[in-house]
PDB file of N, CA and C in Angstrom:
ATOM      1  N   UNK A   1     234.591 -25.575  15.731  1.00  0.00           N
ATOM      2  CA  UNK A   1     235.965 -26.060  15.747  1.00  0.00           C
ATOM      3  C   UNK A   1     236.870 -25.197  14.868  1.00  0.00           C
ATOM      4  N   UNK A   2     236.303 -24.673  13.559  1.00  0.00           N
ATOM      5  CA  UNK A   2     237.353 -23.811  13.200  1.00  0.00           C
ATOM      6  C   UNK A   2     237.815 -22.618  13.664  1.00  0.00           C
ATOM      7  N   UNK A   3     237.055 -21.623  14.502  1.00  0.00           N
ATOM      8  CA  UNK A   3     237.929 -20.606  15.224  1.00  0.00           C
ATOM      9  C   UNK A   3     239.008 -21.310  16.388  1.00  0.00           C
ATOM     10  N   UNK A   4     238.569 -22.276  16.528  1.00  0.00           N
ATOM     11  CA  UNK A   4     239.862 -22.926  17.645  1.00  0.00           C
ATOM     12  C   UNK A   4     240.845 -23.720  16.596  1.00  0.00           C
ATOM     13  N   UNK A   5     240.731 -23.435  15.606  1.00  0.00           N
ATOM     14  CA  UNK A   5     241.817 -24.056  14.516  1.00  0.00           C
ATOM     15  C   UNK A   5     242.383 -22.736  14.727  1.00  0.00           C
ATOM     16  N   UNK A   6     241.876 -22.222  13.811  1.00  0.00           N
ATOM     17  CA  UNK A   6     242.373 -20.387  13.856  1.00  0.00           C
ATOM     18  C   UNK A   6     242.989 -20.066  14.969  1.00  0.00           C
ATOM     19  N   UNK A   7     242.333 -19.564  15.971  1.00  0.00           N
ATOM     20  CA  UNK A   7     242.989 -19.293  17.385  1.00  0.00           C
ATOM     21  C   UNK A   7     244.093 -19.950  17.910  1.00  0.00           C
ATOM     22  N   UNK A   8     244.421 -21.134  17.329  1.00  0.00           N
ATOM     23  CA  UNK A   8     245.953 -21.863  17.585  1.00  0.00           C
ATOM     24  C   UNK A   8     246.833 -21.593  16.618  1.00  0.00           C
ATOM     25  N   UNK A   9     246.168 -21.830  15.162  1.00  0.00           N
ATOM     26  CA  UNK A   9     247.298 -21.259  13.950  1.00  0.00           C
ATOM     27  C   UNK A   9     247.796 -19.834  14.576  1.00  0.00           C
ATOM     28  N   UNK A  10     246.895 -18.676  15.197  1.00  0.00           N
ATOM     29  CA  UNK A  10     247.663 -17.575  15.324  1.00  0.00           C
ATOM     30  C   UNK A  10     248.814 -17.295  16.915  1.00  0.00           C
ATOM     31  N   UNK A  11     248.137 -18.354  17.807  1.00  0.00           N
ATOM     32  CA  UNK A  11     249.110 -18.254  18.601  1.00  0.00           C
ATOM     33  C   UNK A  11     250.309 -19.049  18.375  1.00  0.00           C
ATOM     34  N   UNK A  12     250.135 -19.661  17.404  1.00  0.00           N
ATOM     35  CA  UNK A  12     251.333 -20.835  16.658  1.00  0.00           C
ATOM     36  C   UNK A  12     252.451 -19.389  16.292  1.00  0.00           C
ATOM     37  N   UNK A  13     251.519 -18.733  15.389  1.00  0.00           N
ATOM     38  CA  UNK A  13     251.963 -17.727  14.594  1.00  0.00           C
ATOM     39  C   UNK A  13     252.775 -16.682  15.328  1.00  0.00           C
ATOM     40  N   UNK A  14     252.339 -16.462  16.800  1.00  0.00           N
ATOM     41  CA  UNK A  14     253.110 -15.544  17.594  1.00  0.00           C
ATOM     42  C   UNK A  14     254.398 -16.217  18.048  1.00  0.00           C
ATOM     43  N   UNK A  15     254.191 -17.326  18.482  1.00  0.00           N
ATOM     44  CA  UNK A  15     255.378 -18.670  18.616  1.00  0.00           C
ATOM     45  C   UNK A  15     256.251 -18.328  18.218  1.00  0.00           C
ATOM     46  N   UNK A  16     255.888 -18.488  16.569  1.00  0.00           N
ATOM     47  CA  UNK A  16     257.572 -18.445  15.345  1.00  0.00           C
ATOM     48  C   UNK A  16     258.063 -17.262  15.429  1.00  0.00           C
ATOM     49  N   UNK A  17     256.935 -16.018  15.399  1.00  0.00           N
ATOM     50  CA  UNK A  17     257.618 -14.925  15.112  1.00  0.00           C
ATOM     51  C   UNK A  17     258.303 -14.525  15.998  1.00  0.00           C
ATOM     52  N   UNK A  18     258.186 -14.891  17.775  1.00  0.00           N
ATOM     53  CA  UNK A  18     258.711 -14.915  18.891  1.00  0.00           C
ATOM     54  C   UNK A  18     259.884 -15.758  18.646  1.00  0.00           C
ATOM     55  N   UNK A  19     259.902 -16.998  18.294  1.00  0.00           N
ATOM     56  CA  UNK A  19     261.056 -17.771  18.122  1.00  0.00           C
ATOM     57  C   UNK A  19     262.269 -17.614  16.720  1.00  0.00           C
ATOM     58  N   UNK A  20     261.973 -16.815  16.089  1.00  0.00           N
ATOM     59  CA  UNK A  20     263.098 -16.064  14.998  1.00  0.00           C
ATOM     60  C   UNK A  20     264.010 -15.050  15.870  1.00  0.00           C
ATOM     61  N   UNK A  21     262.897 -14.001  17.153  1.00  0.00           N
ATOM     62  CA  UNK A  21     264.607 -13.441  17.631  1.00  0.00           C
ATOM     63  C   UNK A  21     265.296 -14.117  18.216  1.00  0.00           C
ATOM     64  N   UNK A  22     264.794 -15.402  18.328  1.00  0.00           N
ATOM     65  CA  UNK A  22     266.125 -16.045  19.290  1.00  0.00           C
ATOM     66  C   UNK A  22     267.058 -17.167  18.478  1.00  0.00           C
ATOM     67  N   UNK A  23     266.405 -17.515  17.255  1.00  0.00           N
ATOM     68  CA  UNK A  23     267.150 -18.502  16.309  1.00  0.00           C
ATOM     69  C   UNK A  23     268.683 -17.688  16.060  1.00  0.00           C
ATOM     70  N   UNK A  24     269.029 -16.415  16.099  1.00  0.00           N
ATOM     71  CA  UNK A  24     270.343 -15.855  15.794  1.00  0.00           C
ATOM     72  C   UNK A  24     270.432 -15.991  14.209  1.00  0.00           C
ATOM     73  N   UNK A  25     269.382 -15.808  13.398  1.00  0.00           N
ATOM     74  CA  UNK A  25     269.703 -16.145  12.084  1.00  0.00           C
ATOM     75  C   UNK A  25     269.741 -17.389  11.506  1.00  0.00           C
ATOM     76  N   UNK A  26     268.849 -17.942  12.258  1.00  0.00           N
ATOM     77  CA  UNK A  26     268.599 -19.532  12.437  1.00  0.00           C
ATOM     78  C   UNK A  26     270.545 -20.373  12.646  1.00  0.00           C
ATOM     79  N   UNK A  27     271.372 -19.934  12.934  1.00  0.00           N
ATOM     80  CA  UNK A  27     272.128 -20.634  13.502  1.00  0.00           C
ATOM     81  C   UNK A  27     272.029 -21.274  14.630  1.00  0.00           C
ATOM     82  N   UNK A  28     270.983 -20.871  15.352  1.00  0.00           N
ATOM     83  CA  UNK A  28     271.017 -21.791  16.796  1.00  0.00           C
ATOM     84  C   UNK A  28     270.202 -23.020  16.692  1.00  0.00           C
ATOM     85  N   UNK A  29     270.488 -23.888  16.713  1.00  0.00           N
ATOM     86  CA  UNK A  29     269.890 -25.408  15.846  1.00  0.00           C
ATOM     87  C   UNK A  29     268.598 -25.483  16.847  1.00  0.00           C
ATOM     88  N   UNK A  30     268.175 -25.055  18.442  1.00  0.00           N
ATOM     89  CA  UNK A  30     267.059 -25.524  18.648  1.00  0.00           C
ATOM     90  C   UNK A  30     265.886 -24.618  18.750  1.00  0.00           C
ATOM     91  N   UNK A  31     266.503 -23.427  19.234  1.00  0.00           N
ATOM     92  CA  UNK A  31     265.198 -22.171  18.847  1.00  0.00           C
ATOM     93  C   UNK A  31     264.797 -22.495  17.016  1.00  0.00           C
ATOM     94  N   UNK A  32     266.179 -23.057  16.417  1.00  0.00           N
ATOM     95  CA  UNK A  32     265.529 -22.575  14.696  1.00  0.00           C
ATOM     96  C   UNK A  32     264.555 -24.217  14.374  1.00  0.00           C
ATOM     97  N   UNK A  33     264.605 -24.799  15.234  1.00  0.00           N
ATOM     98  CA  UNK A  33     263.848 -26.177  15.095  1.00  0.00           C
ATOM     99  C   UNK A  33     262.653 -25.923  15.945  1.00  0.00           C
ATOM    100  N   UNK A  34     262.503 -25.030  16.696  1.00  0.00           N
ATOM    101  CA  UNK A  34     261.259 -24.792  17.471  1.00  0.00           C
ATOM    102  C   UNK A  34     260.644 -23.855  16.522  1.00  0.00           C
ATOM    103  N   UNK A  35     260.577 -23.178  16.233  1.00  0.00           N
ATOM    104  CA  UNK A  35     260.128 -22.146  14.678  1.00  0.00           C
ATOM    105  C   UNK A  35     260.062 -22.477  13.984  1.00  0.00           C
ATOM    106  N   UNK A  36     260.459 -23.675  13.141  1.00  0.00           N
ATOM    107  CA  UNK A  36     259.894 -24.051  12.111  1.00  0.00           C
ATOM    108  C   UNK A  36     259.006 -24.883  12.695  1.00  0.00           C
ATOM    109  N   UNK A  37     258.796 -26.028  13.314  1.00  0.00           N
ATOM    110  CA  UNK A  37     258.038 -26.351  13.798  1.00  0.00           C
ATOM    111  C   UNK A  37     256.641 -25.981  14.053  1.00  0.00           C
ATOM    112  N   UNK A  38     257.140 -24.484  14.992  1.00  0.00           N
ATOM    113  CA  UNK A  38     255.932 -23.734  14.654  1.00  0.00           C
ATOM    114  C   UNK A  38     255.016 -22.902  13.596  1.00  0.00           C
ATOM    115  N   UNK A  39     255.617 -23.090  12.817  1.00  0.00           N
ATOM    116  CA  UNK A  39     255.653 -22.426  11.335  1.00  0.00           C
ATOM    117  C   UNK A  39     254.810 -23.177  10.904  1.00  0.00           C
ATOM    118  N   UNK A  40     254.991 -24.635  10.587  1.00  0.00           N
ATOM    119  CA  UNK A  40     253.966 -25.492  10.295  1.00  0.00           C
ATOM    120  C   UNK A  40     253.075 -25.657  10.856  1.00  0.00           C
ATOM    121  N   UNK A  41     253.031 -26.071  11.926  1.00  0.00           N
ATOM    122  CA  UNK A  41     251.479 -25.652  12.827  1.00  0.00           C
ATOM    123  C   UNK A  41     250.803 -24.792  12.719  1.00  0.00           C
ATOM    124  N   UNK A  42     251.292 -23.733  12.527  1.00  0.00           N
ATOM    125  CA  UNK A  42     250.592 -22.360  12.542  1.00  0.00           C
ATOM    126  C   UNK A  42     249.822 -22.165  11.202  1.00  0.00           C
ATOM    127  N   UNK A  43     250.592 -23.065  10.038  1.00  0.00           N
ATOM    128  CA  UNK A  43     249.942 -22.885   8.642  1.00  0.00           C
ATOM    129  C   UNK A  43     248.981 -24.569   8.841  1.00  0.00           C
ATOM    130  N   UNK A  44     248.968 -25.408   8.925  1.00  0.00           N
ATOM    131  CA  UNK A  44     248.799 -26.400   9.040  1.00  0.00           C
ATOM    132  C   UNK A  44     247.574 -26.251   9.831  1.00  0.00           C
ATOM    133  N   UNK A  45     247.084 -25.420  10.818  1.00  0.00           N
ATOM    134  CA  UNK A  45     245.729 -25.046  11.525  1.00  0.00           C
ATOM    135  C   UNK A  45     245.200 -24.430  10.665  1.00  0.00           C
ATOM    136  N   UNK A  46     246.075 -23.169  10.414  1.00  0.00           N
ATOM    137  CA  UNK A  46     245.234 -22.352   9.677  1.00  0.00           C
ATOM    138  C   UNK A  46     244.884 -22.518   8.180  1.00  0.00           C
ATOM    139  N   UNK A  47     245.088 -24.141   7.684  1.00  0.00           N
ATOM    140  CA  UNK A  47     244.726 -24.535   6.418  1.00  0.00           C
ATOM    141  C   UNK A  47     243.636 -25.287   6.655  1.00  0.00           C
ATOM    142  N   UNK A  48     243.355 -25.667   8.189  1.00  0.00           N
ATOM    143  CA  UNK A  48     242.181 -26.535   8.518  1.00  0.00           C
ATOM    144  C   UNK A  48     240.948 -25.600   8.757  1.00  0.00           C
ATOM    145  N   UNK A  49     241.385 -24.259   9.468  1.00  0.00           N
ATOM    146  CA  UNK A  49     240.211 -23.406   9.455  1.00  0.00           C
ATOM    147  C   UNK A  49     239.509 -22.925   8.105  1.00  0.00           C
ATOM    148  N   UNK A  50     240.156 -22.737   6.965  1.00  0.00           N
ATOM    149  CA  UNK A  50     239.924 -22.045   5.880  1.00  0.00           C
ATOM    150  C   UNK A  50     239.081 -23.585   5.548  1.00  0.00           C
ATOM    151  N   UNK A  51     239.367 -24.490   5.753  1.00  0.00           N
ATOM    152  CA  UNK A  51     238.163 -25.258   4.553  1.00  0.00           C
ATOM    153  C   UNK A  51     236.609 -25.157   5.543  1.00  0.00           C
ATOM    154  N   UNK A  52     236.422 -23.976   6.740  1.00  0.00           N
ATOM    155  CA  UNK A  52     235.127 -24.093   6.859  1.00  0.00           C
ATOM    156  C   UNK A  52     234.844 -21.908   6.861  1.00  0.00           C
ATOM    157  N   UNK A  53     235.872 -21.402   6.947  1.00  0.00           N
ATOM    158  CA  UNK A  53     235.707 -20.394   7.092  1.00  0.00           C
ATOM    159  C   UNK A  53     236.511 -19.112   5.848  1.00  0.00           C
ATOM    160  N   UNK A  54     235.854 -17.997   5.853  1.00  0.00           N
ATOM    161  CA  UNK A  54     236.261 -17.581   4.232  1.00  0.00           C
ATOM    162  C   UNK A  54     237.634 -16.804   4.630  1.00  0.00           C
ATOM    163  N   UNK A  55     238.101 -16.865   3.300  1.00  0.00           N
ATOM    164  CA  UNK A  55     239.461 -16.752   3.242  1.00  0.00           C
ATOM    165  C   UNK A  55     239.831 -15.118   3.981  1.00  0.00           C
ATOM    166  N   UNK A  56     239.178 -13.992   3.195  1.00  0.00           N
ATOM    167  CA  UNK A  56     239.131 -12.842   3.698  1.00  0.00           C
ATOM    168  C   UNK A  56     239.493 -12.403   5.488  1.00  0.00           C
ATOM    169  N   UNK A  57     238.168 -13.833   6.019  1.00  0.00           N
ATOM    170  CA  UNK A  57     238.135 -12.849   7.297  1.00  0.00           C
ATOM    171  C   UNK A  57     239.329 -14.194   8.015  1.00  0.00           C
ATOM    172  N   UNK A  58     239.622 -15.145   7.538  1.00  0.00           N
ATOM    173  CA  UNK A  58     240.619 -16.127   8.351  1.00  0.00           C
ATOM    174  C   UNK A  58     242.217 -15.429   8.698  1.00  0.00           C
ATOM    175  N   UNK A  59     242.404 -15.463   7.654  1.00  0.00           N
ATOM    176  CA  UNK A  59     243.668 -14.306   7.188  1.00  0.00           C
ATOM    177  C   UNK A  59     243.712 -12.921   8.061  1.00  0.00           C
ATOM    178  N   UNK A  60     243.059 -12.510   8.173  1.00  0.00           N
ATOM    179  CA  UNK A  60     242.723 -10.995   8.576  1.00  0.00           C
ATOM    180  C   UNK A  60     243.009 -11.605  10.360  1.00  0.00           C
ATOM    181  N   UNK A  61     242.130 -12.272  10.435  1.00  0.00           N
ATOM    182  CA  UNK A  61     242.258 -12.875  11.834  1.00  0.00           C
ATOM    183  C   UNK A  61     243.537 -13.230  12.523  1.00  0.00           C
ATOM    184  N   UNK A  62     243.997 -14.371  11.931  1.00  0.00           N
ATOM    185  CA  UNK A  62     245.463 -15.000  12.147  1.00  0.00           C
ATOM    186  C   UNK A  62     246.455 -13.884  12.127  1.00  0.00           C
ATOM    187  N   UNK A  63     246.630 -13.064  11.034  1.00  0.00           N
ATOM    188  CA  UNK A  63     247.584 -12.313  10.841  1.00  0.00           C
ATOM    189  C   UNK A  63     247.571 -11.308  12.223  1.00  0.00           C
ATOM    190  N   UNK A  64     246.038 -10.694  12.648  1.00  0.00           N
ATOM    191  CA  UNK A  64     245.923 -10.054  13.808  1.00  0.00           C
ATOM    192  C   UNK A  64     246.151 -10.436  15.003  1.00  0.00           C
ATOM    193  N   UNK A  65     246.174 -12.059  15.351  1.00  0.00           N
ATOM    194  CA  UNK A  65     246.383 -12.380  16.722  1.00  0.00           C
ATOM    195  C   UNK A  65     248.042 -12.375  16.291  1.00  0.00           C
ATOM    196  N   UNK A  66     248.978 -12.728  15.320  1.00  0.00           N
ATOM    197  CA  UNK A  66     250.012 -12.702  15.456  1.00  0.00           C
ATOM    198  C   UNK A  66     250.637 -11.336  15.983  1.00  0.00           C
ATOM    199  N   UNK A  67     250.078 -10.253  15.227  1.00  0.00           N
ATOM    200  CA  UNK A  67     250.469  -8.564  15.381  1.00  0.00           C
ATOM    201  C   UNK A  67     250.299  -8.266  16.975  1.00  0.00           C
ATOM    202  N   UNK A  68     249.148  -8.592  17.417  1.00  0.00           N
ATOM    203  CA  UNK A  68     248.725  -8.152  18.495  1.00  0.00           C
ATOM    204  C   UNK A  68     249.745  -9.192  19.781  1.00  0.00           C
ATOM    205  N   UNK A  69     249.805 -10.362  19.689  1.00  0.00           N
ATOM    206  CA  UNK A  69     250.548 -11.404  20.007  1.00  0.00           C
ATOM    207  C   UNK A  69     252.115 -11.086  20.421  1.00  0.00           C
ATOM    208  N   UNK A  70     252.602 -10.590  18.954  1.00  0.00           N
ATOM    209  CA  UNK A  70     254.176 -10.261  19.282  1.00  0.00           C
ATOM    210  C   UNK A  70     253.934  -8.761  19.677  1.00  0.00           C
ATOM    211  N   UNK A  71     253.250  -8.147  19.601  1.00  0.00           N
ATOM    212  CA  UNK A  71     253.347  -6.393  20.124  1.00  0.00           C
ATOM    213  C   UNK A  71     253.459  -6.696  21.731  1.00  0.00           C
ATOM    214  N   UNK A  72     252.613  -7.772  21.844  1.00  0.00           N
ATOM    215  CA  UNK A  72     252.397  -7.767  23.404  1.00  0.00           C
ATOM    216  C   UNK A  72     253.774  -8.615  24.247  1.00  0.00           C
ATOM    217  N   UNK A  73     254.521  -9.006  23.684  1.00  0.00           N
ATOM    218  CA  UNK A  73     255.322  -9.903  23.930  1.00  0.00           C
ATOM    219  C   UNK A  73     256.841  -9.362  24.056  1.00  0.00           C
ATOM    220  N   UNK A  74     256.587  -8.372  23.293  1.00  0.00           N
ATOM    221  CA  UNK A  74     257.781  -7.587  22.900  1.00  0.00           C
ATOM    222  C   UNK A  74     257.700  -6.505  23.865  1.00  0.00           C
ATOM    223  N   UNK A  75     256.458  -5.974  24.701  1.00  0.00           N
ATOM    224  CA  UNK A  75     255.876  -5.316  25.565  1.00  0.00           C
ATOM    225  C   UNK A  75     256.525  -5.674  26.975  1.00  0.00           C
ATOM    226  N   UNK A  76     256.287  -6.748  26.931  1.00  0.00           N
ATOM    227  CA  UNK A  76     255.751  -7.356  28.324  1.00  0.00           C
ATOM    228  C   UNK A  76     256.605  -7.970  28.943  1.00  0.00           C
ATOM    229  N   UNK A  77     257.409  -8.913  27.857  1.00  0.00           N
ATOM    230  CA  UNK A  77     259.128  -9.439  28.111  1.00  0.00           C
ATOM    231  C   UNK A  77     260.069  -9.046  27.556  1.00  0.00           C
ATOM    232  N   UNK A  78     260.163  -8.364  26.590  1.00  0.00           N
ATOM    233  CA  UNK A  78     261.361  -7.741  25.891  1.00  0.00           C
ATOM    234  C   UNK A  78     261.315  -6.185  26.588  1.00  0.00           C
ATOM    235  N   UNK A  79     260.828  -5.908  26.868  1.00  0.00           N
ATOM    236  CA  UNK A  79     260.207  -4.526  27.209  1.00  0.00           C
ATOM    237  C   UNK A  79     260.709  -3.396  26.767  1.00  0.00           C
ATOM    238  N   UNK A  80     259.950  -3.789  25.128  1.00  0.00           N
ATOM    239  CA  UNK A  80     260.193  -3.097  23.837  1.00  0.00           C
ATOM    240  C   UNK A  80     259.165  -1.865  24.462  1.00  0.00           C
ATOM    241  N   UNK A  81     259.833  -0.279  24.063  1.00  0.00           N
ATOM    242  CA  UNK A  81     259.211   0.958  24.332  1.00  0.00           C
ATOM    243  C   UNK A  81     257.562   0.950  23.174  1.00  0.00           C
ATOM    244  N   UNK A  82     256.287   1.626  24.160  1.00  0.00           N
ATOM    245  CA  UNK A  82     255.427   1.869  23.705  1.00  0.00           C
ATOM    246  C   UNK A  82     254.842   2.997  23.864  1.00  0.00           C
ATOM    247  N   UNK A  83     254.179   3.156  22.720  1.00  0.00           N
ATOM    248  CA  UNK A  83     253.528   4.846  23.236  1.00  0.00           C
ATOM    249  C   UNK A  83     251.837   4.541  23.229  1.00  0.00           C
ATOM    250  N   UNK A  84     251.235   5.494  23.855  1.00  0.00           N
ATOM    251  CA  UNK A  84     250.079   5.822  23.739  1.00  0.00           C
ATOM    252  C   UNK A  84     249.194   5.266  22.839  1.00  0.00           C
ATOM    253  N   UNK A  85     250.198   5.730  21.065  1.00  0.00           N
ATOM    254  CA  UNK A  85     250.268   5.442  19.851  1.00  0.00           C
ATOM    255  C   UNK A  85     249.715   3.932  19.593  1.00  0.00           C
ATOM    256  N   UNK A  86     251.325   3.647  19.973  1.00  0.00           N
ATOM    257  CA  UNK A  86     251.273   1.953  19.611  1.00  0.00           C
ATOM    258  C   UNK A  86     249.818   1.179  20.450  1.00  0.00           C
ATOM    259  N   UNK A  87     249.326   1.638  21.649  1.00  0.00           N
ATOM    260  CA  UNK A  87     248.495   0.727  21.873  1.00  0.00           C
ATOM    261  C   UNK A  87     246.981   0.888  20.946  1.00  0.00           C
ATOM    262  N   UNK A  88     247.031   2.337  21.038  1.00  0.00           N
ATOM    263  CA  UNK A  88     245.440   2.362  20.064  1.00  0.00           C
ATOM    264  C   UNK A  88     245.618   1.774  18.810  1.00  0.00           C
ATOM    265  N   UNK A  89     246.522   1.797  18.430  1.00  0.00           N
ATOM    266  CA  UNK A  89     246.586   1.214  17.107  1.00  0.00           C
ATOM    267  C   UNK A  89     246.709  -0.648  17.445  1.00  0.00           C
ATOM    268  N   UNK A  90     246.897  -1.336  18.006  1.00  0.00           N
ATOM    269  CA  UNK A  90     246.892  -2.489  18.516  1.00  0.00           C
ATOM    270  C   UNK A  90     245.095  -2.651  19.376  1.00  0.00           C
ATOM    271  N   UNK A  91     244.661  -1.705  19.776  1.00  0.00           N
ATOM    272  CA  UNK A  91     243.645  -1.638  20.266  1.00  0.00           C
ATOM    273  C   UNK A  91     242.583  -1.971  19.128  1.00  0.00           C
ATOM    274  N   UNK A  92     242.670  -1.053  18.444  1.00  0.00           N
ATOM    275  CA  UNK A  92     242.098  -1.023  17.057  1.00  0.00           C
ATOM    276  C   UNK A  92     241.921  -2.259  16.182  1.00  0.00           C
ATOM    277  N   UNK A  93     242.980  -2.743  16.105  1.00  0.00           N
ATOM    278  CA  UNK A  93     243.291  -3.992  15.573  1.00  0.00           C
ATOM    279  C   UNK A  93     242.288  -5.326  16.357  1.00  0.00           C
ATOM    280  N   UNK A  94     242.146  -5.210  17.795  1.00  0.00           N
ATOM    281  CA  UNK A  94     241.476  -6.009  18.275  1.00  0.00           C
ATOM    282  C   UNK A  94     239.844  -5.700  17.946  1.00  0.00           C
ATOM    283  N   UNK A  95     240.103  -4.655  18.099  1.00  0.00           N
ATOM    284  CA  UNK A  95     238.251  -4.448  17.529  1.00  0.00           C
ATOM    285  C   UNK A  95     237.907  -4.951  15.998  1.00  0.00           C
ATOM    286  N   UNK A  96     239.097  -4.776  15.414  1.00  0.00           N
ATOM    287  CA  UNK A  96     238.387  -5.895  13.748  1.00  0.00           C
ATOM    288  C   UNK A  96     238.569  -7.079  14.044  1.00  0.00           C
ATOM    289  N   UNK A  97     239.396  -7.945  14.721  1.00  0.00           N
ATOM    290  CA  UNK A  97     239.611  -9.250  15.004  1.00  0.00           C
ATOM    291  C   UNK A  97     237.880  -9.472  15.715  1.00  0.00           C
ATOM    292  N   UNK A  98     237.884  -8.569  16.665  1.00  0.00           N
ATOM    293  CA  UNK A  98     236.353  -8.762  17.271  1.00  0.00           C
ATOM    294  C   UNK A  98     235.050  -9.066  16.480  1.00  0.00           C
ATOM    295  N   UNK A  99     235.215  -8.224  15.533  1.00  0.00           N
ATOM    296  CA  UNK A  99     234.187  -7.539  14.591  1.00  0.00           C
ATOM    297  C   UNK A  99     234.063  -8.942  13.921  1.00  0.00           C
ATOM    298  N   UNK A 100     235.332  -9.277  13.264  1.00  0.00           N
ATOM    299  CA  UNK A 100     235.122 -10.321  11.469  1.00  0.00           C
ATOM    300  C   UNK A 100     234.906 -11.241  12.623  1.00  0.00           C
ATOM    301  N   UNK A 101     234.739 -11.896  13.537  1.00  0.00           N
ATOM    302  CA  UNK A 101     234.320 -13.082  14.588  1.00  0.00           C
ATOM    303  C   UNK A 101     232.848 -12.577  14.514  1.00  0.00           C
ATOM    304  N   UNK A 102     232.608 -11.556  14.983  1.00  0.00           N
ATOM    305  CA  UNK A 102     230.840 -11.316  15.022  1.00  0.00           C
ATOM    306  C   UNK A 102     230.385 -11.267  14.055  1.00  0.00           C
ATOM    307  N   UNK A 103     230.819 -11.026  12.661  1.00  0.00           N
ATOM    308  CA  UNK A 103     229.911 -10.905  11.790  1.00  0.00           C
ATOM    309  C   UNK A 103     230.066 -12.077  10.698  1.00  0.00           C
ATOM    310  N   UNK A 104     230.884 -13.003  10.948  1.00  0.00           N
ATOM    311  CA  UNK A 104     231.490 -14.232  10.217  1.00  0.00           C
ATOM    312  C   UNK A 104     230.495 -15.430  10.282  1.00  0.00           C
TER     313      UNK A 104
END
């Protein structure tokens, strides 16, 4: 159950960070109420995963599905420019997310 704590804190985590470009500086009262919202969830899972899993590789995790999360998002619907670059390095990133799961 705690990587599916985890695995929601970080798609929580892609949520907010997805839902800040659209708050306008949090002036827009319901994107900035959907982001915080998700803000808490996202910490609020990922405070439930840490009481079975170590801090090092939880963190490392969450923070990576968020990176990888908004890279892809910003990709895919914003259709923010990518290079070659940007994916190995996002590639990369999935192989330690892979890794601290296999060896955790």
């Amino acid at each position: 159950m705690r990587w599916i704590y985890l695995l929601f804190a970080g798609f929580s985590e892609v949520g907010w960070a997805v839902g800040m470009k659209y708050t306008d500086g949090f002036r827009k009262i319901a994107p900035s109420v959907i982001t915080v919202a998700l803000m808490l969830a996202s910490f609020g899972l990922l405070s439930m995963a840490l009481k079975e899993l170590p801090l090092s590789t939880a963190y490392a995790v969450w923070t990576g599905i968020g990176t990888v999360g908004t890279f892809l998002f910003g990709f895919f619907v914003l259709h923010e420019p990518a290079t070659a670059w940007n994916g190995l390095c996002v590639a990369m990133i999935v192989c330690g997310i892979v890794g601290l799961k296999l060896l955790a």
